[in-house]
C-alpha atoms as a PDB file:
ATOM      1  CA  UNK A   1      71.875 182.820  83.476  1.00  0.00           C
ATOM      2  CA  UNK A   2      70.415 184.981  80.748  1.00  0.00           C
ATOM      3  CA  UNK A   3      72.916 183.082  78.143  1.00  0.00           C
ATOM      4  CA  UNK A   4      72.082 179.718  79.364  1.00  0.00           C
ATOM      5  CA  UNK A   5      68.165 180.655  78.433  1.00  0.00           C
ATOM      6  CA  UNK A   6      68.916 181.929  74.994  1.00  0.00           C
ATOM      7  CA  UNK A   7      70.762 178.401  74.284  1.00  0.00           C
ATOM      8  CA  UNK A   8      68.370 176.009  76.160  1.00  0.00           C
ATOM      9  CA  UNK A   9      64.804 177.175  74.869  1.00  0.00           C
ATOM     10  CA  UNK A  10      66.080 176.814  71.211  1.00  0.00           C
ATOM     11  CA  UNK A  11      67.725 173.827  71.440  1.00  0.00           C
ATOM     12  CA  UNK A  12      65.046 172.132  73.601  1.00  0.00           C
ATOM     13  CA  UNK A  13      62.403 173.485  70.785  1.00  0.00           C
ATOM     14  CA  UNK A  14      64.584 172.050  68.154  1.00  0.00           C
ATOM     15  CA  UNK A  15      64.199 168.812  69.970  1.00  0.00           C
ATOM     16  CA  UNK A  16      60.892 168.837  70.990  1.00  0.00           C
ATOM     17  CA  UNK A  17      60.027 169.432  67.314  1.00  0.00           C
ATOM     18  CA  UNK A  18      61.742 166.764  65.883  1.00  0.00           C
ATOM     19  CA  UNK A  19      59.214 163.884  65.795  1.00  0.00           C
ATOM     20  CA  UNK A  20      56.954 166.414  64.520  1.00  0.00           C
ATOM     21  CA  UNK A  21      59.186 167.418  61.458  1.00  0.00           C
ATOM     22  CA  UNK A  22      60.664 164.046  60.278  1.00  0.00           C
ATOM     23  CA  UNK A  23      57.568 161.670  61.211  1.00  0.00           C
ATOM     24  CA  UNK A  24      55.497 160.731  57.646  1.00  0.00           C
ATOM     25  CA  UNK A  25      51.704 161.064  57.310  1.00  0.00           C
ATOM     26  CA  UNK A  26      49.259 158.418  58.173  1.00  0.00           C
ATOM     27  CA  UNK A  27      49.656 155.818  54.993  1.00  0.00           C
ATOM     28  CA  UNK A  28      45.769 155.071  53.576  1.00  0.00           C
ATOM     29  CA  UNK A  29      46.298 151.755  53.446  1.00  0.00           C
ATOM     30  CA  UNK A  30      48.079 150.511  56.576  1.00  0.00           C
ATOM     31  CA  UNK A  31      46.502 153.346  58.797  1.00  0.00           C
ATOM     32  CA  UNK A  32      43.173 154.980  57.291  1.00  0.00           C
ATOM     33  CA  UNK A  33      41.665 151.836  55.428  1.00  0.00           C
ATOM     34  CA  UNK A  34      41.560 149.805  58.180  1.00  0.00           C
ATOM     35  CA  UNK A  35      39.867 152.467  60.417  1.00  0.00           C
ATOM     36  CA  UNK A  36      37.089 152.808  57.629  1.00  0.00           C
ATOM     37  CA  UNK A  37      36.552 149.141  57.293  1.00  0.00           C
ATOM     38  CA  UNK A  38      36.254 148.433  61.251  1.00  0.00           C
ATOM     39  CA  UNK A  39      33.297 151.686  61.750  1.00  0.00           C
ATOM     40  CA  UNK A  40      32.217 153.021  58.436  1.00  0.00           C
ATOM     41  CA  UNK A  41      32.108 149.773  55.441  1.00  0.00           C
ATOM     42  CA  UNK A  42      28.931 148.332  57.096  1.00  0.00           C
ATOM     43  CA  UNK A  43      26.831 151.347  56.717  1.00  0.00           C
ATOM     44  CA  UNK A  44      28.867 152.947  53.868  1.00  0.00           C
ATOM     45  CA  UNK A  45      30.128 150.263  51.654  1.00  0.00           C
ATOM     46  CA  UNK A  46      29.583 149.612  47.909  1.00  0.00           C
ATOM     47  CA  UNK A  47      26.581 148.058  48.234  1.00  0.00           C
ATOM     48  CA  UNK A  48      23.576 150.090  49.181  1.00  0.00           C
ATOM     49  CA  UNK A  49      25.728 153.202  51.189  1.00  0.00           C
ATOM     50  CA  UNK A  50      23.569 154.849  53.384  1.00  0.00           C
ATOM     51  CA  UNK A  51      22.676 158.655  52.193  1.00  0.00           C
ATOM     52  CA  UNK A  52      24.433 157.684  48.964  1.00  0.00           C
ATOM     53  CA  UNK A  53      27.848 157.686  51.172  1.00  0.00           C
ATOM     54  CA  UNK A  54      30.602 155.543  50.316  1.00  0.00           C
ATOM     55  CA  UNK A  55      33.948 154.732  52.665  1.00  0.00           C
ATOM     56  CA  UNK A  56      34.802 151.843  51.155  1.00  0.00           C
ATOM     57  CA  UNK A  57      37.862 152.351  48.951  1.00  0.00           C
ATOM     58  CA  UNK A  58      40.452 155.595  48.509  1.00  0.00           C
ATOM     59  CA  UNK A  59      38.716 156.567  45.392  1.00  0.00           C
ATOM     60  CA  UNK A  60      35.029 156.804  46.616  1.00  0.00           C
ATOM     61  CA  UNK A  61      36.267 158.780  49.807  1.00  0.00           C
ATOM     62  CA  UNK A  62      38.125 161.515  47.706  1.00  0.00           C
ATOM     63  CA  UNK A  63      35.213 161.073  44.829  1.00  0.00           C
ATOM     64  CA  UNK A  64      34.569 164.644  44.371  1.00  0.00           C
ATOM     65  CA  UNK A  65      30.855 165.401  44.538  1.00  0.00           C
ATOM     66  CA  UNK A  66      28.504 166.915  46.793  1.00  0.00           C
ATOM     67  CA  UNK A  67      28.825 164.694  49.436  1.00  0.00           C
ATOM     68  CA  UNK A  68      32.734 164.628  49.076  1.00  0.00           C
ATOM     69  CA  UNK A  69      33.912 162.898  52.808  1.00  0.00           C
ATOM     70  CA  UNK A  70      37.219 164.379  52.036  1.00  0.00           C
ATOM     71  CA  UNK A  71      38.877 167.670  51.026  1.00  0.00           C
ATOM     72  CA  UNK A  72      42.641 166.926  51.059  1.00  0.00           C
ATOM     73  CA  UNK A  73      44.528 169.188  53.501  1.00  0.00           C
ATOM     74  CA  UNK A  74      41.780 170.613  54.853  1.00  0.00           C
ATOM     75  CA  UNK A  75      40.754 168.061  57.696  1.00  0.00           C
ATOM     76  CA  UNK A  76      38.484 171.266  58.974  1.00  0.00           C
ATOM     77  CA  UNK A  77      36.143 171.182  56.030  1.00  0.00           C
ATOM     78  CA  UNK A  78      36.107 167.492  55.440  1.00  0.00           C
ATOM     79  CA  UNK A  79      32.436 165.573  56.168  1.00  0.00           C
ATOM     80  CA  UNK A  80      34.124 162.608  57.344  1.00  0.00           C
ATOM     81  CA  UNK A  81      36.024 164.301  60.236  1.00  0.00           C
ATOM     82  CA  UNK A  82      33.371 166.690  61.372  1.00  0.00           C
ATOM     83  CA  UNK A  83      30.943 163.717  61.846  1.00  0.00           C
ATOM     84  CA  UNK A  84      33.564 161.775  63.671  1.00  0.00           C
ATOM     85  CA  UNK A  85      34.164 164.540  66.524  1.00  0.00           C
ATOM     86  CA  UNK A  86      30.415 165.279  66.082  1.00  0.00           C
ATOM     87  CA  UNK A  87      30.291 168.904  64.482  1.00  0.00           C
ATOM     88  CA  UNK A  88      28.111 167.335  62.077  1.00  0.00           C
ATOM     89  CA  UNK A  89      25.638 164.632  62.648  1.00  0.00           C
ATOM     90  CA  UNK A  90      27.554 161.899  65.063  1.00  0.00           C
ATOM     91  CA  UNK A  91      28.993 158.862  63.008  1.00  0.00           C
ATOM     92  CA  UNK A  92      29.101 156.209  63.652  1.00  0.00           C
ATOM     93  CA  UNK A  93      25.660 156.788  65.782  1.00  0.00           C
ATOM     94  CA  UNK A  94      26.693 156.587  69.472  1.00  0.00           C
ATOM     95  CA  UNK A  95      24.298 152.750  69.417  1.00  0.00           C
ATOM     96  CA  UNK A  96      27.193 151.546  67.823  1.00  0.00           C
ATOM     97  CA  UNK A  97      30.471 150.022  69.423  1.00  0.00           C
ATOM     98  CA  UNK A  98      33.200 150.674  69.274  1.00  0.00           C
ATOM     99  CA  UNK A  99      33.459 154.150  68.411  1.00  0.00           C
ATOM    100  CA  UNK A 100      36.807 155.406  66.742  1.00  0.00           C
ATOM    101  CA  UNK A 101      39.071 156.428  69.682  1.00  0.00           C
ATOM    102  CA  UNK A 102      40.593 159.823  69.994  1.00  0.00           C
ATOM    103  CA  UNK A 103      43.961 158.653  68.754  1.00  0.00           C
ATOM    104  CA  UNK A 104      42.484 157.192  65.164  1.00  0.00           C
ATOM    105  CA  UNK A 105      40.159 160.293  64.841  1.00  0.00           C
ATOM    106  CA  UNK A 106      43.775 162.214  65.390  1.00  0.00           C
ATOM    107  CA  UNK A 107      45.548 160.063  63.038  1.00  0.00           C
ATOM    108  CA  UNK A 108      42.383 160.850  59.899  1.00  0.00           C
ATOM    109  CA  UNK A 109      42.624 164.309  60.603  1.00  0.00           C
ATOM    110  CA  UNK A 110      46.882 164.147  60.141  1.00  0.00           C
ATOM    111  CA  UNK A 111      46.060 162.017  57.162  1.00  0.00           C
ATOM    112  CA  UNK A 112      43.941 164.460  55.827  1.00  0.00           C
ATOM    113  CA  UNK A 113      46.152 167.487  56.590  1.00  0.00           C
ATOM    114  CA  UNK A 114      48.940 165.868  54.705  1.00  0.00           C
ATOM    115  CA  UNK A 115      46.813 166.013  51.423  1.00  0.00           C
ATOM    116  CA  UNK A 116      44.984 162.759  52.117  1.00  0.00           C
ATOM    117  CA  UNK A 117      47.339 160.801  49.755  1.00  0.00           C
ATOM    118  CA  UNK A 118      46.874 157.283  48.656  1.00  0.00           C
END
């Protein structure tokens, strides 16, 4: 019995781990871009962005200033996710609907862990 344990807990770990390991990053364009136009653009697009905020386009979320939304692989410290899971001040504002689901706030943070590539 003792055998069978030291083969089955790698082997299912291997396994278990494999989506994980050879799944790629959220792509900006097909996955992040759309999220930003469908909650963010309205408030935060090019023209008049509220508090000076811009989500509009790959280069005005990684513009580095300090406001920067985005600090590449370090979803923790990036503006844009902590106001999404509201450790920062709630965006978009609970009046407005939809709100990102769990799942897309998931996928930004992924995104962002990768390096937050183009």
């Amino acid at each position: 019995m003792k055998i069978v344990k030291m083969i089955v807990m790698p082997v299912s770990f291997l396994f278990g781990t494999v989506d994980f390991v050879f799944s790629a990053p959220p792509d900006f364009q097909k996955d992040i871009q759309p999220l930003m136009t469908r909650y963010c653009v309205e408030c935060h697009g090019s023209n008049k962005p509220k508090a000076g905020i811009r989500l509009d386009s790959y280069d005005a979320i990684l513009a580095k200033s300090r406001k920067q939304s985005v600090i590449p692989g370090e979803p923790e410290k990036s503006k844009l996710l902590m106001t999404m899971t509201g450790q920062a001040k709630l965006m978009p504002p609970k009046k407005f609907s939809p709100r990102p689901t769990a799942d897309e706030i998931e996928m930004i943070k992924d995104w962002i862990k990768a390096g937050a590539k183009k």
